[in-house]
PDB file of N, CA and C in Angstrom:
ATOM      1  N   UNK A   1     -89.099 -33.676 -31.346  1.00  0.00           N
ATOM      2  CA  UNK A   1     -88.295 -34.499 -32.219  1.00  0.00           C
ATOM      3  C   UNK A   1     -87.021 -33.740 -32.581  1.00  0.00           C
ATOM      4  N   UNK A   2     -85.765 -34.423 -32.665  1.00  0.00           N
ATOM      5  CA  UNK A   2     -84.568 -33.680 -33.110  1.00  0.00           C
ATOM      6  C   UNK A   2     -84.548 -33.556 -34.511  1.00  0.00           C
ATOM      7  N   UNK A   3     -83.875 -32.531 -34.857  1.00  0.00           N
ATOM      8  CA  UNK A   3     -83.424 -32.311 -35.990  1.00  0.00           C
ATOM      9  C   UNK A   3     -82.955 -32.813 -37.183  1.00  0.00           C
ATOM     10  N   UNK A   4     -82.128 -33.708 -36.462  1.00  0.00           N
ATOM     11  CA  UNK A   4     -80.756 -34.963 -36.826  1.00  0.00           C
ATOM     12  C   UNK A   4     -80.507 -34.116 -37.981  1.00  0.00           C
ATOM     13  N   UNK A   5     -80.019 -35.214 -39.008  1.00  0.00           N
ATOM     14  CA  UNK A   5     -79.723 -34.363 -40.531  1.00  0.00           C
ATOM     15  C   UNK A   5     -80.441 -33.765 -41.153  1.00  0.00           C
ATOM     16  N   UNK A   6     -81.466 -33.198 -40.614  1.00  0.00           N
ATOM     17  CA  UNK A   6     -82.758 -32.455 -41.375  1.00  0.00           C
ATOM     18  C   UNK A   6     -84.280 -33.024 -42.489  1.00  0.00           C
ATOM     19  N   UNK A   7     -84.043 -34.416 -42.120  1.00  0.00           N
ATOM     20  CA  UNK A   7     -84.516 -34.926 -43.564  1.00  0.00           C
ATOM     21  C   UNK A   7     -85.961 -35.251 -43.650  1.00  0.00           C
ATOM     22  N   UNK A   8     -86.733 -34.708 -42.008  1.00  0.00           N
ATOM     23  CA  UNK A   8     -87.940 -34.470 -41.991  1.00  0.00           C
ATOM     24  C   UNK A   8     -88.367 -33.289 -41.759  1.00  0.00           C
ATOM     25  N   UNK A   9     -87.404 -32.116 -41.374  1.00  0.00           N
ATOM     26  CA  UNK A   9     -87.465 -30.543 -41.336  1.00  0.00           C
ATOM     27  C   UNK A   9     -87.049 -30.906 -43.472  1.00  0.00           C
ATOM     28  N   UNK A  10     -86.521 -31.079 -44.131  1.00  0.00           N
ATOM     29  CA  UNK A  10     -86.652 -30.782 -45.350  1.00  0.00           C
ATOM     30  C   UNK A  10     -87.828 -31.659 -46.194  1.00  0.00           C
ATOM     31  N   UNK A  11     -88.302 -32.794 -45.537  1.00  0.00           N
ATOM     32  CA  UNK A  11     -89.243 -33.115 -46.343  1.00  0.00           C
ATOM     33  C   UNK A  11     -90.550 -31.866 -45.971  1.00  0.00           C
ATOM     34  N   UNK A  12     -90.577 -31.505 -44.915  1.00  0.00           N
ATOM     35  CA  UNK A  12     -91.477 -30.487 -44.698  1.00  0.00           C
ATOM     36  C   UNK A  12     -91.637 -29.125 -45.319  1.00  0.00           C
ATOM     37  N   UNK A  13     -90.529 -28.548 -45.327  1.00  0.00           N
ATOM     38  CA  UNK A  13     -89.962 -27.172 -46.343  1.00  0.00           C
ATOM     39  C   UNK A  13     -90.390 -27.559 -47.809  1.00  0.00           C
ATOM     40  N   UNK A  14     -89.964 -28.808 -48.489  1.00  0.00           N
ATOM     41  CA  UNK A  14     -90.526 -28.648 -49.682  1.00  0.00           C
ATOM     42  C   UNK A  14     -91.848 -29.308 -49.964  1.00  0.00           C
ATOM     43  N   UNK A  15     -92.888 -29.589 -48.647  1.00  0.00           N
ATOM     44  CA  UNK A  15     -94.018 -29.681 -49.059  1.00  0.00           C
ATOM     45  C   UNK A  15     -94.522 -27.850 -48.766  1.00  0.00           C
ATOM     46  N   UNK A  16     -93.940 -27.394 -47.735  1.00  0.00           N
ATOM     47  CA  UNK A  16     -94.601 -26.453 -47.617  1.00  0.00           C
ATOM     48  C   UNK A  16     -94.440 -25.295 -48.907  1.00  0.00           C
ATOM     49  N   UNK A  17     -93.205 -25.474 -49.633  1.00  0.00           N
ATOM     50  CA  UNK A  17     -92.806 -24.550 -50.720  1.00  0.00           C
ATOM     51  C   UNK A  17     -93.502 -24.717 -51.586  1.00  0.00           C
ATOM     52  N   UNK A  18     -93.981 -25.856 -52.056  1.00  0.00           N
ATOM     53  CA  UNK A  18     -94.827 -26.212 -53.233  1.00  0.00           C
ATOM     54  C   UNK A  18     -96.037 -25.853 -53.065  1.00  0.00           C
ATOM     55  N   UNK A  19     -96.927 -25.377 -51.729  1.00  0.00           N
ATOM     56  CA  UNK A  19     -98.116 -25.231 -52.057  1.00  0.00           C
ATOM     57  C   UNK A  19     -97.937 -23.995 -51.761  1.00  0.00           C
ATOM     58  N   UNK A  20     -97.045 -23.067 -51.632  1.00  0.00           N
ATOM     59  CA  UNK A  20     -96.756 -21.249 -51.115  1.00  0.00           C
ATOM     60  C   UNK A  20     -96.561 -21.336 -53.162  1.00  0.00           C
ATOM     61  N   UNK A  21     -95.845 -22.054 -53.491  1.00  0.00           N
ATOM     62  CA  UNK A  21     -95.706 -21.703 -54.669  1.00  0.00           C
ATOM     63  C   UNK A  21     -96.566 -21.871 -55.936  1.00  0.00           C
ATOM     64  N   UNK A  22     -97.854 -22.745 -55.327  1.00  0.00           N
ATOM     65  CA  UNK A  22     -98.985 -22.940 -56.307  1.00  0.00           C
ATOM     66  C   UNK A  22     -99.786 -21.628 -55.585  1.00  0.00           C
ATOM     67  N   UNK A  23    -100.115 -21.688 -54.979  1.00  0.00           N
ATOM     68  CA  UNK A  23    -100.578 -20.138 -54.650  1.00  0.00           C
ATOM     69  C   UNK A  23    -100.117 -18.718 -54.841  1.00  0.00           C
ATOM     70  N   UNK A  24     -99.012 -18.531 -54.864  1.00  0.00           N
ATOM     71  CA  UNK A  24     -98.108 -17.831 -55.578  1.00  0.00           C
ATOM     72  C   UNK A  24     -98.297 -17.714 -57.080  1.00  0.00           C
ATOM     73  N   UNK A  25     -98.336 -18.382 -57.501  1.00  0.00           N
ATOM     74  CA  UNK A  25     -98.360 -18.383 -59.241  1.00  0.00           C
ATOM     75  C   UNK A  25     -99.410 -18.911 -59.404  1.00  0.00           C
ATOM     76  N   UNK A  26    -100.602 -19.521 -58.960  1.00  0.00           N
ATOM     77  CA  UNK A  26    -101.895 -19.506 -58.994  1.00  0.00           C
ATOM     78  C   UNK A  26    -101.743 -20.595 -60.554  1.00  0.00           C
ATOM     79  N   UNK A  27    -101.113 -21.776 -59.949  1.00  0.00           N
ATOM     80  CA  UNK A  27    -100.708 -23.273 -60.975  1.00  0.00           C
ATOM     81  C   UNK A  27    -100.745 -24.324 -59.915  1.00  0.00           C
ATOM     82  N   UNK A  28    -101.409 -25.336 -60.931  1.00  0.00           N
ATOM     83  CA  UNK A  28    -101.558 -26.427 -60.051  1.00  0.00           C
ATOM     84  C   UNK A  28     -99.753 -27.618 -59.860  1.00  0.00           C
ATOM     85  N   UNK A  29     -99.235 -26.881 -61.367  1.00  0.00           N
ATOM     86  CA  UNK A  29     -97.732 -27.626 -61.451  1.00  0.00           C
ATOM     87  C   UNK A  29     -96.541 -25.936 -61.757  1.00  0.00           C
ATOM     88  N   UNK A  30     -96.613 -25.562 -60.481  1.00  0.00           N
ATOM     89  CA  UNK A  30     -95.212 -24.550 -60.539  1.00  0.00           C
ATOM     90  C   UNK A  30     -94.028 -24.577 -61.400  1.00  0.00           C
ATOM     91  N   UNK A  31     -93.431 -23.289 -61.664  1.00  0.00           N
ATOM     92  CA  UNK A  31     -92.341 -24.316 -62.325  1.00  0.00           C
ATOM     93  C   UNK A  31     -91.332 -24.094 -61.177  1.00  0.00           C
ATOM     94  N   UNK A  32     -89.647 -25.387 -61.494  1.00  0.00           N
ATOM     95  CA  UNK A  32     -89.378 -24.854 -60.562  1.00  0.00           C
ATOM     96  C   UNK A  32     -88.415 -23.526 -59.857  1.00  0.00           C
ATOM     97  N   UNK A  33     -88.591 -22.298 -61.076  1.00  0.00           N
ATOM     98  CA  UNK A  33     -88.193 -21.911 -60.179  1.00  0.00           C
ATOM     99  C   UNK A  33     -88.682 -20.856 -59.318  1.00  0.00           C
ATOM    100  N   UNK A  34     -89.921 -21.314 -59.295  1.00  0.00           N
ATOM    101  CA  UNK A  34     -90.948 -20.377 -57.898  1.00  0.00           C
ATOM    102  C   UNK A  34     -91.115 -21.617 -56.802  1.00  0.00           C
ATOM    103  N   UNK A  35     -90.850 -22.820 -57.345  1.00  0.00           N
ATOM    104  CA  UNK A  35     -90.752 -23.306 -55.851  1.00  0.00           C
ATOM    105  C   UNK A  35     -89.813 -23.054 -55.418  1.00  0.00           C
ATOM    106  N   UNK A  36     -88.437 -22.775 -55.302  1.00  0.00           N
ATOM    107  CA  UNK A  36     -86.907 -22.668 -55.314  1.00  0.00           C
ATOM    108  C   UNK A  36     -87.127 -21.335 -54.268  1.00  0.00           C
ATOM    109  N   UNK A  37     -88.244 -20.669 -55.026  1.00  0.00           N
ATOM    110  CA  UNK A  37     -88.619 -19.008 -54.254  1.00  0.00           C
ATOM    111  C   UNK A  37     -89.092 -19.150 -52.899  1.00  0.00           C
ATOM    112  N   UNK A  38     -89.948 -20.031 -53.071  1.00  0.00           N
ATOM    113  CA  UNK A  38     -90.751 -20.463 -52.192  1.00  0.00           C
ATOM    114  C   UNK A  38     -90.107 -21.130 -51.125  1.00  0.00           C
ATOM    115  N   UNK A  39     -89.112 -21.543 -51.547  1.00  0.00           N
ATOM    116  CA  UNK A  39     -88.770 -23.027 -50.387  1.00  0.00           C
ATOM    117  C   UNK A  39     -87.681 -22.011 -49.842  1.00  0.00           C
ATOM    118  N   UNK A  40     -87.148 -20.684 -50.655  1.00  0.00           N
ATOM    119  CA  UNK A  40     -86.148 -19.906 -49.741  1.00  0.00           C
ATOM    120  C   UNK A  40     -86.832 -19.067 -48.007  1.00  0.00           C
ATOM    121  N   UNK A  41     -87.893 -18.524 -48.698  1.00  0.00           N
ATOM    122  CA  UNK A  41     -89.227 -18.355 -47.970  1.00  0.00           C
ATOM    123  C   UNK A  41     -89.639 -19.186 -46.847  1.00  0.00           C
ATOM    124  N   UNK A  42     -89.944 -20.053 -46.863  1.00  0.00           N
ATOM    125  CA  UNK A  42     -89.911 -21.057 -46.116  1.00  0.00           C
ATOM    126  C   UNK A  42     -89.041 -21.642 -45.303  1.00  0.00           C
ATOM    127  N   UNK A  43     -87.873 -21.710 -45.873  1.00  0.00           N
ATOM    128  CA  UNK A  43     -86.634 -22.016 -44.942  1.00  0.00           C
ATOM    129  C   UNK A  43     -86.040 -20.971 -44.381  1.00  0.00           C
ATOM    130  N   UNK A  44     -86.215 -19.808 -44.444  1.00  0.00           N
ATOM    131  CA  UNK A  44     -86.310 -18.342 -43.763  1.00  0.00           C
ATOM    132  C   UNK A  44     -87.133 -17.927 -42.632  1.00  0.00           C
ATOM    133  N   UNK A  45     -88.338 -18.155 -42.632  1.00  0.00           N
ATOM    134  CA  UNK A  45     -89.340 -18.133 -41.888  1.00  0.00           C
ATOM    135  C   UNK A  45     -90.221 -19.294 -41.336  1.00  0.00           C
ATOM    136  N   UNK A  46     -89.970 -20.381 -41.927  1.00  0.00           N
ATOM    137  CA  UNK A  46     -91.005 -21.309 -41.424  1.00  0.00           C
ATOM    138  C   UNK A  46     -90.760 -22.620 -40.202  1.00  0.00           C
ATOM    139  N   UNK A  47     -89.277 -22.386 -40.896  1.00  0.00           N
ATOM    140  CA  UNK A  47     -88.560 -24.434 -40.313  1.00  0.00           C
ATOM    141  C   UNK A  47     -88.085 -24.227 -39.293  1.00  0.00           C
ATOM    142  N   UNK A  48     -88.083 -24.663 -38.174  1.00  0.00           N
ATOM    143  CA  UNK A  48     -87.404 -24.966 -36.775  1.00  0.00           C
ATOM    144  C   UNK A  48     -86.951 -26.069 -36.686  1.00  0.00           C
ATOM    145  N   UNK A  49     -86.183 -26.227 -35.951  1.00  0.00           N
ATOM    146  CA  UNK A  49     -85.379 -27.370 -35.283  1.00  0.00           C
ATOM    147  C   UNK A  49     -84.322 -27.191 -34.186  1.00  0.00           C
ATOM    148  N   UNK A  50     -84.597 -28.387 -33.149  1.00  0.00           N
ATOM    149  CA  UNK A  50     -83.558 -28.145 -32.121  1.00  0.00           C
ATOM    150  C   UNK A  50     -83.022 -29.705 -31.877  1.00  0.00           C
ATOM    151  N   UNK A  51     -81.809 -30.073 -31.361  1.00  0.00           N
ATOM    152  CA  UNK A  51     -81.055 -31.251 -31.565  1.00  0.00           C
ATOM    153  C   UNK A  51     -79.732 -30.542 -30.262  1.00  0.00           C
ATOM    154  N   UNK A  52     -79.371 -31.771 -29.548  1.00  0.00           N
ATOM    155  CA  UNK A  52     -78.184 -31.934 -28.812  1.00  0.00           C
ATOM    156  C   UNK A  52     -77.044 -31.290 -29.267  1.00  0.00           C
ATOM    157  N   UNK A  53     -76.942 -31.918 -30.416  1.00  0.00           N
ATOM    158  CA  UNK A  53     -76.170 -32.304 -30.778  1.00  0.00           C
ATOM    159  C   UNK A  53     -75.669 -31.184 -32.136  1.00  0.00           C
ATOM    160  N   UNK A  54     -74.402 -30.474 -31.966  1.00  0.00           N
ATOM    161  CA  UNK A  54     -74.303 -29.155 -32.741  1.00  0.00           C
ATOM    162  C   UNK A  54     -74.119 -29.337 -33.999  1.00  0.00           C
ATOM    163  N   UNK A  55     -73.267 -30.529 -34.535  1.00  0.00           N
ATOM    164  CA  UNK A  55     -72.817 -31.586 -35.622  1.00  0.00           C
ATOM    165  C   UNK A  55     -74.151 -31.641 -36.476  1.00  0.00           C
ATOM    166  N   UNK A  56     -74.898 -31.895 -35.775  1.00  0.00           N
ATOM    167  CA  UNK A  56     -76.540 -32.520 -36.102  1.00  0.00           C
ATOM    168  C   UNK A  56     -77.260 -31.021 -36.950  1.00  0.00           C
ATOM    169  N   UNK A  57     -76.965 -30.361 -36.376  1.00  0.00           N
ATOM    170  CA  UNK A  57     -77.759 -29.031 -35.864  1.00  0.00           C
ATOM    171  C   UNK A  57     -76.900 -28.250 -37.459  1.00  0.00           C
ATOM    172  N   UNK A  58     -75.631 -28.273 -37.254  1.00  0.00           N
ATOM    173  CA  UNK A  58     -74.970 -27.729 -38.786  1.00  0.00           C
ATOM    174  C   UNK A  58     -75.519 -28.337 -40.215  1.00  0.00           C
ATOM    175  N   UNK A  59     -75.286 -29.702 -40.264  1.00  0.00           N
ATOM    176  CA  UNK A  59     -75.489 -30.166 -41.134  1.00  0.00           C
ATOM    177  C   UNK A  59     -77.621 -30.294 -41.658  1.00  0.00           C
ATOM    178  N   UNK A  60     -78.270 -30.015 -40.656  1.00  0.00           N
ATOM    179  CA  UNK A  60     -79.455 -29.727 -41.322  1.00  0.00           C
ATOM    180  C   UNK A  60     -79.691 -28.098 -41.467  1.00  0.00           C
ATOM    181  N   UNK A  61     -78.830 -27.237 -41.158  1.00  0.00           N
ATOM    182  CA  UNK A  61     -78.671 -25.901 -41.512  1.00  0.00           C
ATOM    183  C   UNK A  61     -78.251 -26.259 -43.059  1.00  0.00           C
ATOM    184  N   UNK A  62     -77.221 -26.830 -43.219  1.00  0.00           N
ATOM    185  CA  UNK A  62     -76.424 -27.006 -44.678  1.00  0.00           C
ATOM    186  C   UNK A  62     -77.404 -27.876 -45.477  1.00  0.00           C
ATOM    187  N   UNK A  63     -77.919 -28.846 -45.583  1.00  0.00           N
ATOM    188  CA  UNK A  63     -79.246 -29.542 -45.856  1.00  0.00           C
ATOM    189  C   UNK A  63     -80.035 -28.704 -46.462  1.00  0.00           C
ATOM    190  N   UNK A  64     -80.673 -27.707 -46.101  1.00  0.00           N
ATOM    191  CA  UNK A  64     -81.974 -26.651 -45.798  1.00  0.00           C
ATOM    192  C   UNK A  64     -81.017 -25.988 -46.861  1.00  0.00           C
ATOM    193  N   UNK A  65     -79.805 -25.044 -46.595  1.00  0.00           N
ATOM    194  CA  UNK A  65     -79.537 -23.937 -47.603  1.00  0.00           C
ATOM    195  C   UNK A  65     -79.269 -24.717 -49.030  1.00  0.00           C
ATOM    196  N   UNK A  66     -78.797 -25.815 -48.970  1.00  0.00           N
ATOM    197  CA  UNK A  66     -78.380 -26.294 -50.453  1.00  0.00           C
ATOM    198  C   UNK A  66     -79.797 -26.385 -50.928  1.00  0.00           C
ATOM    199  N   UNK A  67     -81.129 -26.816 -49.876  1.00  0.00           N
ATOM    200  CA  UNK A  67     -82.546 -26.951 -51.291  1.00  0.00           C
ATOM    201  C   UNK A  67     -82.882 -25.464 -51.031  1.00  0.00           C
ATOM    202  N   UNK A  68     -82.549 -24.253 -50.809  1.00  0.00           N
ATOM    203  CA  UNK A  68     -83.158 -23.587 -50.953  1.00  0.00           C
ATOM    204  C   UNK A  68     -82.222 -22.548 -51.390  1.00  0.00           C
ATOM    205  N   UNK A  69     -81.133 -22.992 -52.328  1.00  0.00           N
ATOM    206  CA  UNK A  69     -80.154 -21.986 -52.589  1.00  0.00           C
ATOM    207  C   UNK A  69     -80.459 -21.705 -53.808  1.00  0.00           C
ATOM    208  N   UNK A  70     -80.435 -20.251 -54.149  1.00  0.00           N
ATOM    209  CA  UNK A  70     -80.963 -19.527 -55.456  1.00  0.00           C
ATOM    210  C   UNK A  70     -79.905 -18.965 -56.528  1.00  0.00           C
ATOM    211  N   UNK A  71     -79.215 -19.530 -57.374  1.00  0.00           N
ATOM    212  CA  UNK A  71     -77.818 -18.811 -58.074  1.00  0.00           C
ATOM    213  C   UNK A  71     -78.036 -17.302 -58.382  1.00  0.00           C
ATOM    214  N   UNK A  72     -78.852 -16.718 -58.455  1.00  0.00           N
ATOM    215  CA  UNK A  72     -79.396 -15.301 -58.674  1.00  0.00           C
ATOM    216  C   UNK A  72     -79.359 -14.609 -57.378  1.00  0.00           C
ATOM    217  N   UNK A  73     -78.554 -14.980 -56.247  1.00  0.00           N
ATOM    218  CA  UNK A  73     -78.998 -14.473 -55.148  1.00  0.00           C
ATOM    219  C   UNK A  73     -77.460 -14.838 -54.534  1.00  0.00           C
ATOM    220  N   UNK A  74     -77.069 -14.177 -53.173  1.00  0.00           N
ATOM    221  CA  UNK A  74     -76.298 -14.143 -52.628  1.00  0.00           C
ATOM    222  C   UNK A  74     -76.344 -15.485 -52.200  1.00  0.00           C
ATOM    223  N   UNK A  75     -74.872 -16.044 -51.504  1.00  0.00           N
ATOM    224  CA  UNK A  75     -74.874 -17.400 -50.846  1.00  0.00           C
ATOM    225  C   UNK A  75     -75.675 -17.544 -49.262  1.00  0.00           C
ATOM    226  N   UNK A  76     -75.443 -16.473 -48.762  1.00  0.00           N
ATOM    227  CA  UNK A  76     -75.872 -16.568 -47.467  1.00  0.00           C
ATOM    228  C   UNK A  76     -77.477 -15.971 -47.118  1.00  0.00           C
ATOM    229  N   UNK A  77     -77.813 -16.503 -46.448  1.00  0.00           N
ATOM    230  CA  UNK A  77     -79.395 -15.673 -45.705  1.00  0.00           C
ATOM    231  C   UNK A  77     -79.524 -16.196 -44.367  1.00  0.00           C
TER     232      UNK A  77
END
């Protein structure tokens, strides 16, 4: 499956962040900002995607860093 704008590579990242982050903090309702931790984590190591199309391919890069961007932390990873 392609990439397109990311919006099933990001529905995936923040299911996967939320349960790295109930395990993590050992809570059934995280707050959020250990999912935020989590979903950086995750979008670091977990999410793939490949697409034709490079347009496609940027904008679910940009997608992904805006939910997993941390103000306590540098812009880039």
């Amino acid at each position: 499956m392609a990439c397109g704008s990311g919006h099933i590579l990001l529905s995936a990242a923040r299911s996967l962040a939320l349960e790295i982050a109930k395990v993590q903090t050992d809570e059934e309702q995280p707050n959020p900002v250990a999912i935020r931790k989590a979903m950086k984590d995750v979008v670091r190591n977990c999410i793939y995607g490949v697409d034709k199309n490079p347009l496609a391919i940027e904008l679910c890069k940009i997608a992904l860093w805006l939910e997993a961007y941390n103000p306590e932390n540098r812009l880039t990873f």
